[in-house]
Protein backbone atom coordinates (compact mmCIF):
# COMPACT_ATOMS: atom_id res chain seq x y z
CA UNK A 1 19.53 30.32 25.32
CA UNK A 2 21.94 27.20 23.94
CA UNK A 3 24.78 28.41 21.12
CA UNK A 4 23.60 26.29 18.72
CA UNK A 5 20.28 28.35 17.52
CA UNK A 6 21.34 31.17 15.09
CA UNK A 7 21.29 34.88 17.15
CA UNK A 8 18.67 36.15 15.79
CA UNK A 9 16.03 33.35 16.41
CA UNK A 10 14.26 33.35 19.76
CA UNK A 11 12.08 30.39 20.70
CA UNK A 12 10.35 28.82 23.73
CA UNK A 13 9.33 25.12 24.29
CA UNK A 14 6.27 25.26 26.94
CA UNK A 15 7.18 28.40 28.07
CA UNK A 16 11.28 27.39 28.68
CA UNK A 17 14.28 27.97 26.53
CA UNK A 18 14.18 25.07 23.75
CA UNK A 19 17.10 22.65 24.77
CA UNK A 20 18.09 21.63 20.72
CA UNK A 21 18.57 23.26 17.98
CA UNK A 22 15.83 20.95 16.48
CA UNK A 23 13.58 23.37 16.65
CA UNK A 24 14.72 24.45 13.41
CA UNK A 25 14.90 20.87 11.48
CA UNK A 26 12.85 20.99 8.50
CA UNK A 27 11.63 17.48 9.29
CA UNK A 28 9.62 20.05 11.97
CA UNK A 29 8.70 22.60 9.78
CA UNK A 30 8.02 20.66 6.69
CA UNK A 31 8.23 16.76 7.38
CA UNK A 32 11.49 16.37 5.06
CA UNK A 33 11.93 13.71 5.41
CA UNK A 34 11.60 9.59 5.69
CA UNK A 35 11.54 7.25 7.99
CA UNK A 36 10.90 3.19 8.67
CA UNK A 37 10.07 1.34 11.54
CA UNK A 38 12.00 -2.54 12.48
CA UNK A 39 11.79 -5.36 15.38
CA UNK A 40 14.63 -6.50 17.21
CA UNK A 41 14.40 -9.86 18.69
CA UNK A 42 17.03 -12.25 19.90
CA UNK A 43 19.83 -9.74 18.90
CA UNK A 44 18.66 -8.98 16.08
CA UNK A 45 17.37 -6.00 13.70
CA UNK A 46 14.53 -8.42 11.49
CA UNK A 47 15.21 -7.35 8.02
CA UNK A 48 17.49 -4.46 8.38
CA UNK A 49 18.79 -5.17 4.30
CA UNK A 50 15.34 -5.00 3.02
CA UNK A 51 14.23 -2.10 5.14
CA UNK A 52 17.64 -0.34 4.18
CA UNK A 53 16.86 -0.94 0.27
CA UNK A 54 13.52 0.86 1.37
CA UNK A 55 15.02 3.84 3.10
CA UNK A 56 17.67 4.26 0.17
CA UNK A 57 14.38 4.45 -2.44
CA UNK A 58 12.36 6.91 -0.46
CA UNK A 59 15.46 9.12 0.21
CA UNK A 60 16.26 9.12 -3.93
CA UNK A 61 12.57 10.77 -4.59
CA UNK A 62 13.02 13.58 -2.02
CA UNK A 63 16.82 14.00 -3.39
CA UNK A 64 18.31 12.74 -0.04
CA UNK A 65 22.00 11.25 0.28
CA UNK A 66 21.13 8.13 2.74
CA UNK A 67 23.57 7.14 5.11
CA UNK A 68 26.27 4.39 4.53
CA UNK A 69 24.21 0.84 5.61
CA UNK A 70 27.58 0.31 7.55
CA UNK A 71 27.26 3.45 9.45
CA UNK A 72 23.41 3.09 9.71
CA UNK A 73 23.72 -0.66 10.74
CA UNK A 74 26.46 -0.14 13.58
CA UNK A 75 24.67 2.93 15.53
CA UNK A 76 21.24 0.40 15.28
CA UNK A 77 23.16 -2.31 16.99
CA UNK A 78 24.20 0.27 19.79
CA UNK A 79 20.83 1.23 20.21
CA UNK A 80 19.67 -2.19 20.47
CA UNK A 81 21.61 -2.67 23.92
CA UNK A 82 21.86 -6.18 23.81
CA UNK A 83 18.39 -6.48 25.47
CA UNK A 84 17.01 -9.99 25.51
CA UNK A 85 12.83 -8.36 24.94
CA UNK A 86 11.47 -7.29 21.35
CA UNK A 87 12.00 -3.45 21.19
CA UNK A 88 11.16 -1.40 18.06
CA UNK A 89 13.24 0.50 16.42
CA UNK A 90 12.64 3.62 14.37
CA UNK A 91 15.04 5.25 12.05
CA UNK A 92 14.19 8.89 10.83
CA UNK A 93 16.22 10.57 8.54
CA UNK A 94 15.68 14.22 8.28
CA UNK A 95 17.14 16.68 5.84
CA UNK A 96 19.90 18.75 7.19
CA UNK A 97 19.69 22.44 7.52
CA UNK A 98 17.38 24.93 9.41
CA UNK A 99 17.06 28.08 7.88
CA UNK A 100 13.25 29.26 6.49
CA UNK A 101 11.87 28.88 3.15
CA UNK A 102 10.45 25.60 1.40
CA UNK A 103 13.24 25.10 -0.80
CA UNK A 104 15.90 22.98 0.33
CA UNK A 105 19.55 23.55 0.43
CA UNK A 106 20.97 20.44 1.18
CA UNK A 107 21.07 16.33 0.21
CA UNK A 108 22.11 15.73 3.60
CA UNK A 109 20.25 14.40 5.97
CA UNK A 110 20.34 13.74 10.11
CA UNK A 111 20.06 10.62 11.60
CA UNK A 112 17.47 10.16 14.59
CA UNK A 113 16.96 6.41 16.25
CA UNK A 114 15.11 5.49 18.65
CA UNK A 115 13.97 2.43 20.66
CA UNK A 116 10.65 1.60 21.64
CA UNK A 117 9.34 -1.55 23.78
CA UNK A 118 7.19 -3.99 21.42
CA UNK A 119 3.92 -3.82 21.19
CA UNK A 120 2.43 -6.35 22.41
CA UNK A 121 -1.15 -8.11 21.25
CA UNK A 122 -3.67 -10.63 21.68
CA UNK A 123 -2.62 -13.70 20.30
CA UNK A 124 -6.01 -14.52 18.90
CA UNK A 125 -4.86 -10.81 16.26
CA UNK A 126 -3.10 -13.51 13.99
CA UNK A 127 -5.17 -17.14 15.00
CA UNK A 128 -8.56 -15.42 14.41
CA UNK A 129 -8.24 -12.50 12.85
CA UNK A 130 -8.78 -8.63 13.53
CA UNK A 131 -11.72 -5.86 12.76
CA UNK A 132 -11.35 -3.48 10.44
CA UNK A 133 -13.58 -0.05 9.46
CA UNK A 134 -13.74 1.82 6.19
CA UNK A 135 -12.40 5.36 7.03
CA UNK A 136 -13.91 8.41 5.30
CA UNK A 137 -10.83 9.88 5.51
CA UNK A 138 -9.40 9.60 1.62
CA UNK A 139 -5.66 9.80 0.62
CA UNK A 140 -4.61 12.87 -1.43
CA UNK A 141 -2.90 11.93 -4.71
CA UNK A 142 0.53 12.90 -5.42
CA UNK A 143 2.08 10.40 -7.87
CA UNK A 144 5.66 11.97 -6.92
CA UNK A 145 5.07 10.68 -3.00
CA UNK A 146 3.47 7.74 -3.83
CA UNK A 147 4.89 4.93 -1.92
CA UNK A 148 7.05 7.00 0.04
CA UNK A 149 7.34 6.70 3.61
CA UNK A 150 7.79 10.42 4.38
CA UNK A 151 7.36 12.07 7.54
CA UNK A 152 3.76 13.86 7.02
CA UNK A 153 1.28 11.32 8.04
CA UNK A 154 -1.40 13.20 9.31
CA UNK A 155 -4.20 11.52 6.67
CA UNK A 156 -3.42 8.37 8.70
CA UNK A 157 -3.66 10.03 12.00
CA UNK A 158 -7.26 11.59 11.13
CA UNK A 159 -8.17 8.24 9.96
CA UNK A 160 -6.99 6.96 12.90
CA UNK A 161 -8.17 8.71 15.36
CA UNK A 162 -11.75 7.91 16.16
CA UNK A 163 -11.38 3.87 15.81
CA UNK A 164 -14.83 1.92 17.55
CA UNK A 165 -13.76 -0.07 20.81
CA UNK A 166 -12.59 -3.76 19.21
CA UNK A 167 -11.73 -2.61 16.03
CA UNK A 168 -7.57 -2.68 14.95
CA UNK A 169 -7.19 -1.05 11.58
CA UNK A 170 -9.33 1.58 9.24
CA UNK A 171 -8.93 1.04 5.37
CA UNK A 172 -8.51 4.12 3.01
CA UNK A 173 -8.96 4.85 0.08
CA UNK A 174 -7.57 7.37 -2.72
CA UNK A 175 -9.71 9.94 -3.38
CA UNK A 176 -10.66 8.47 -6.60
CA UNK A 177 -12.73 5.53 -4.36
CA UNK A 178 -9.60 3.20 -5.16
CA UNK A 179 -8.57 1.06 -2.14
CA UNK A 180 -5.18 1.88 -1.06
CA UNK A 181 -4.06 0.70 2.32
CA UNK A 182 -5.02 0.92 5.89
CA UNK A 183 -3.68 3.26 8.45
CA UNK A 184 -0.40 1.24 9.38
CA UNK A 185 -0.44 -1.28 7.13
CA UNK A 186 -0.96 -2.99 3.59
CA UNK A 187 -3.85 -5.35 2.35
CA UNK A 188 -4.00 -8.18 0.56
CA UNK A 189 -6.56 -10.36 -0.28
CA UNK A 190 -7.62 -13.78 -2.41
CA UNK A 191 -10.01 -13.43 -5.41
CA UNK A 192 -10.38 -15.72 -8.46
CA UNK A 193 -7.31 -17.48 -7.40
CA UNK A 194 -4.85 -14.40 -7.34
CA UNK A 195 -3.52 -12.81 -4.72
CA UNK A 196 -4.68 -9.21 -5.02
CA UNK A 197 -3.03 -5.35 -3.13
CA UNK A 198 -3.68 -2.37 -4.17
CA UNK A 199 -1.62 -0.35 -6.95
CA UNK A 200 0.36 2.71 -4.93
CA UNK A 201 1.61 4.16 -7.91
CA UNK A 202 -0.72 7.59 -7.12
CA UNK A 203 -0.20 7.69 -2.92
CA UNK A 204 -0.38 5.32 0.05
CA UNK A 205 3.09 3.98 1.71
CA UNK A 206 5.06 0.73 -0.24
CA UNK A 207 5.86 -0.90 3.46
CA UNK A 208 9.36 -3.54 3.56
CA UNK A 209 6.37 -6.04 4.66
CA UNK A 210 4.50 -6.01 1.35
CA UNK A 211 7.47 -6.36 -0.87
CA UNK A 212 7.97 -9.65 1.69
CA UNK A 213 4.70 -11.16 0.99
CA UNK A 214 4.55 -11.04 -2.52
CA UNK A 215 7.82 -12.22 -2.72
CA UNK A 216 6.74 -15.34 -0.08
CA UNK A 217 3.63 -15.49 -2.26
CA UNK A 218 5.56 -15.64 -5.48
CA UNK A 219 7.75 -18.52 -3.84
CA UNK A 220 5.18 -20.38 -3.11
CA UNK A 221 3.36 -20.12 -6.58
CA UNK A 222 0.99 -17.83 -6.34
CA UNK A 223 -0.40 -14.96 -9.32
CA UNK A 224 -0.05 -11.64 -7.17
CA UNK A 225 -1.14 -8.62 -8.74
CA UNK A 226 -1.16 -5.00 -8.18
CA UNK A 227 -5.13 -3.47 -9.32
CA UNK A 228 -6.94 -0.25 -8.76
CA UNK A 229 -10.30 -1.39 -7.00
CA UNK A 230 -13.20 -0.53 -4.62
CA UNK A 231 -13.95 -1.18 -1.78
CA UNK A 232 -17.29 -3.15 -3.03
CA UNK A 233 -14.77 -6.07 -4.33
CA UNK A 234 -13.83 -6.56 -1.32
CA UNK A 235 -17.16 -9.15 0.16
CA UNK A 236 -16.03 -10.94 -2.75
CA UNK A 237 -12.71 -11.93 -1.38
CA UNK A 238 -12.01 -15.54 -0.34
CA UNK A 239 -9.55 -14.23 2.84
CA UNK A 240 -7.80 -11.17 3.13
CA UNK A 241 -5.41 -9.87 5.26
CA UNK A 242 -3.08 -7.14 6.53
CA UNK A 243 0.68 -6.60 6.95
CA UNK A 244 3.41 -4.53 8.40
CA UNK A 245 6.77 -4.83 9.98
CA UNK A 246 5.69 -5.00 13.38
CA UNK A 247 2.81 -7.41 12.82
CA UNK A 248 3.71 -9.58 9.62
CA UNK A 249 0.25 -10.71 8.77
CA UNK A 250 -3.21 -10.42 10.72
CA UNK A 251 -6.00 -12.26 8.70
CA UNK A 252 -8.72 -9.52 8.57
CA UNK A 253 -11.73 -11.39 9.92
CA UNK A 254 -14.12 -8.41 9.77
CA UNK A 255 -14.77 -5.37 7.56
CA UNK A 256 -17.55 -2.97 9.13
CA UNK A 257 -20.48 -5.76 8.91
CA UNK A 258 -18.86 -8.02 6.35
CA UNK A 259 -17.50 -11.41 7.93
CA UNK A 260 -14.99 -12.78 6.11
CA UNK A 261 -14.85 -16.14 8.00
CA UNK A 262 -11.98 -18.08 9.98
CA UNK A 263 -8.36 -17.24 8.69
CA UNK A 264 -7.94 -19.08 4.90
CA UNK A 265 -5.44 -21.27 3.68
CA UNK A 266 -3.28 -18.84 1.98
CA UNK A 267 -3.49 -16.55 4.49
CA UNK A 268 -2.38 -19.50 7.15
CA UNK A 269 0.23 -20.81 4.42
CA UNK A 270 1.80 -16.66 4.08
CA UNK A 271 2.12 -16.83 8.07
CA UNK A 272 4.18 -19.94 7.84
CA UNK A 273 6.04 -19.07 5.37
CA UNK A 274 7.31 -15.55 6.09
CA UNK A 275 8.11 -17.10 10.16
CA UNK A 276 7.09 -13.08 11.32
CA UNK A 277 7.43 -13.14 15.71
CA UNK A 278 4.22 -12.91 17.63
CA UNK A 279 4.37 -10.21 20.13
CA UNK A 280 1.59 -11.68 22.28
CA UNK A 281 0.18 -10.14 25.61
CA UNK A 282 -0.14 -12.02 28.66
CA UNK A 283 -3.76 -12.30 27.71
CA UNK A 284 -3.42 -14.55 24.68
C-alpha cells in the first residue's frame, strides 16, 4: 500500500493496490473541477492567453485559486516536447484535498496535463461540411454552472454515445427546448443578416472558440447576437456552423433531414479570417 493514502483508507484499482493517491481527488469523487483543451502546432500552444482568461473565469465560479499563467505556461511548453506534429493538450485543474464530504476545504487546486496526438479528419469536415443529429438528451439548468467548463460531462457523453455511422456532432438543447450547443462544440448560424449562438447564461459550456468567432465576426462587421431559440429556427438559417478549439469552424451541411446547402459566405469568410489549422487525414 503507497504512504501517501491516509491509514485508514484501503482501496484496490482492478483488483491491485492503487498506485496514487488520486484515488482520493475530489475531481474523482465529485468532478471539482475545470478543465480546457488547446493545439500545439509548429511550437506552439494556439491561444494559450485566451484559453488562460477562460480557465481563470471558470475557476472564480467554483472558488478556485488558478495557477500563475507563468507557472501554467512553462510546464505546457515542457509537455509540448518540441515535437514537430499537432498534439493536444489538456489542462485539468482539480481542487486540492481528499478527505469525504461535499463541502470543500480548500481554493487550491492540482495541476494535471496531458498530451494527446491530434485528431485528425477528413478534409472535406471544413470544405463541405459535416452531419449533425438532434439529441434527446437535454441539458439540466443550473444558472451557477452555466458556461463553465467543469469536469462532469456526462450529459454530453449520453448524447454522445449512440451517434448514426456519418454523422460528427449531436445538438442539445436545455430542457426548456432552447438550443444550446452540441456535444463538443458551439453553433452559430446566419438569419436575417445576424449572426446568431445560443444564450448560455442557464447551462451549456462558453468554449475559448466562440468568444474567437464573435470577436472575428465583430471585426469583420457583422450583428452577432446571443438568443434563446428552438430548434425549428434552425431550417430557416442561411448557413450555420460549428466551432471548437480543436476544429475552429466546420460548416454544418446537414441537420437530421434538413440540408443546409454548400458552405456560405460568412461561414467561408469566418474560416479565413480566424486562420484555425486543418488536421486532415491522409484521406482528404
Amino acid at each position: 500500500m503507497i504512504s501517501d493514502l491516509p491509514r485508514d483508507v484501503v482501496a484496490l484499482v482492478n483488483g491491485a493496490p492503487p498506485k496514487a493517491s488520486v484515488l482520493l481527488s475530489r475531481a474523482l469523487h465529485y468532478g471539482d473541477g475545470v478543465f480546457r483543451t488547446l493545439l500545439r502546432i509548429e511550437g506552439r500552444w494556439l491561444d494559450f492567453d485566451r484559453h488562460y482568461v477562460k480557465l481563470v473565469q471558470d475557476c472564480r465560479v467554483l472558488g478556485l485559486d488558478p495557477p500563475h499563467v507563468g507557472q501554467l505556461e512553462a510546464e505546457l511548453e515542457s509537455l509540448g516536447g518540441g515535437r514537430s506534429q499537432p498534439v493536444v493538450g489538456k489542462i485539468i485543474l482539480a481542487r486540492s484535498g481528499a478527505g469525504r464530504g461535499y463541502a470543500p476545504t480548500s481554493r487550491q487546486c492540482e495541476r494535471i496535463l496531458l498530451r494527446y496526438a491530434a485528431p485528425r479528419y477528413p478534409a472535406s469536415c471544413w470544405s463541405e461540411g459535416v452531419a449533425a443529429i438532434s439529441s434527446p438528451v437535454t441539458l439540466g439548468v443550473q444558472p451557477l454552472l452555466a458556461g463553465v467548463k467543469h469536469l462532469n460531462r456526462l450529459e454530453n457523453m449520453l448524447a454522445a454515445r449512440a451517434w448514426p455511422q456519418g454523422v460528427q456532432e449531436a445538438l442539445m438543447c436545455s430542457a426548456a427546448g432552447h438550443l444550446v450547443c452540441g456535444t463538443r462544440s458551439n453553433l452559430f448560424w446566419m438569419q436575417d443578416g445576424r449572426l446568431l449562438t445560443p444564450k448560455l447564461d442557464r447551462c451549456g459550456v462558453a468554449g475559448m472558440m466562440r468568444s474567437k468567432v464573435l470577436d472575428a465576426a465583430r471585426a469583420l462587421g457583422l450583428v452577432t447576437e446571443m438568443v434563446e431559440a428552438p430548434p425549428s429556427v434552425l431550417p430557416q438559417a442561411t448557413e450555420a456552423f460549428l466551432s471548437n478549439s480543436l476544429i475552429g469552424v466546420w460548416p454544418l451541411r446537414r441537420l437530421d433531414a434538413h440540408d443546409f446547402g454548400p458552405p456560405g459566405l460568412i461561414t467561408q469568410r469566418l474560416q479565413g479570417a480566424l486562420a484555425q489549422p486543418i488536421l486532415t487525414d491522409t484521406a482528404g
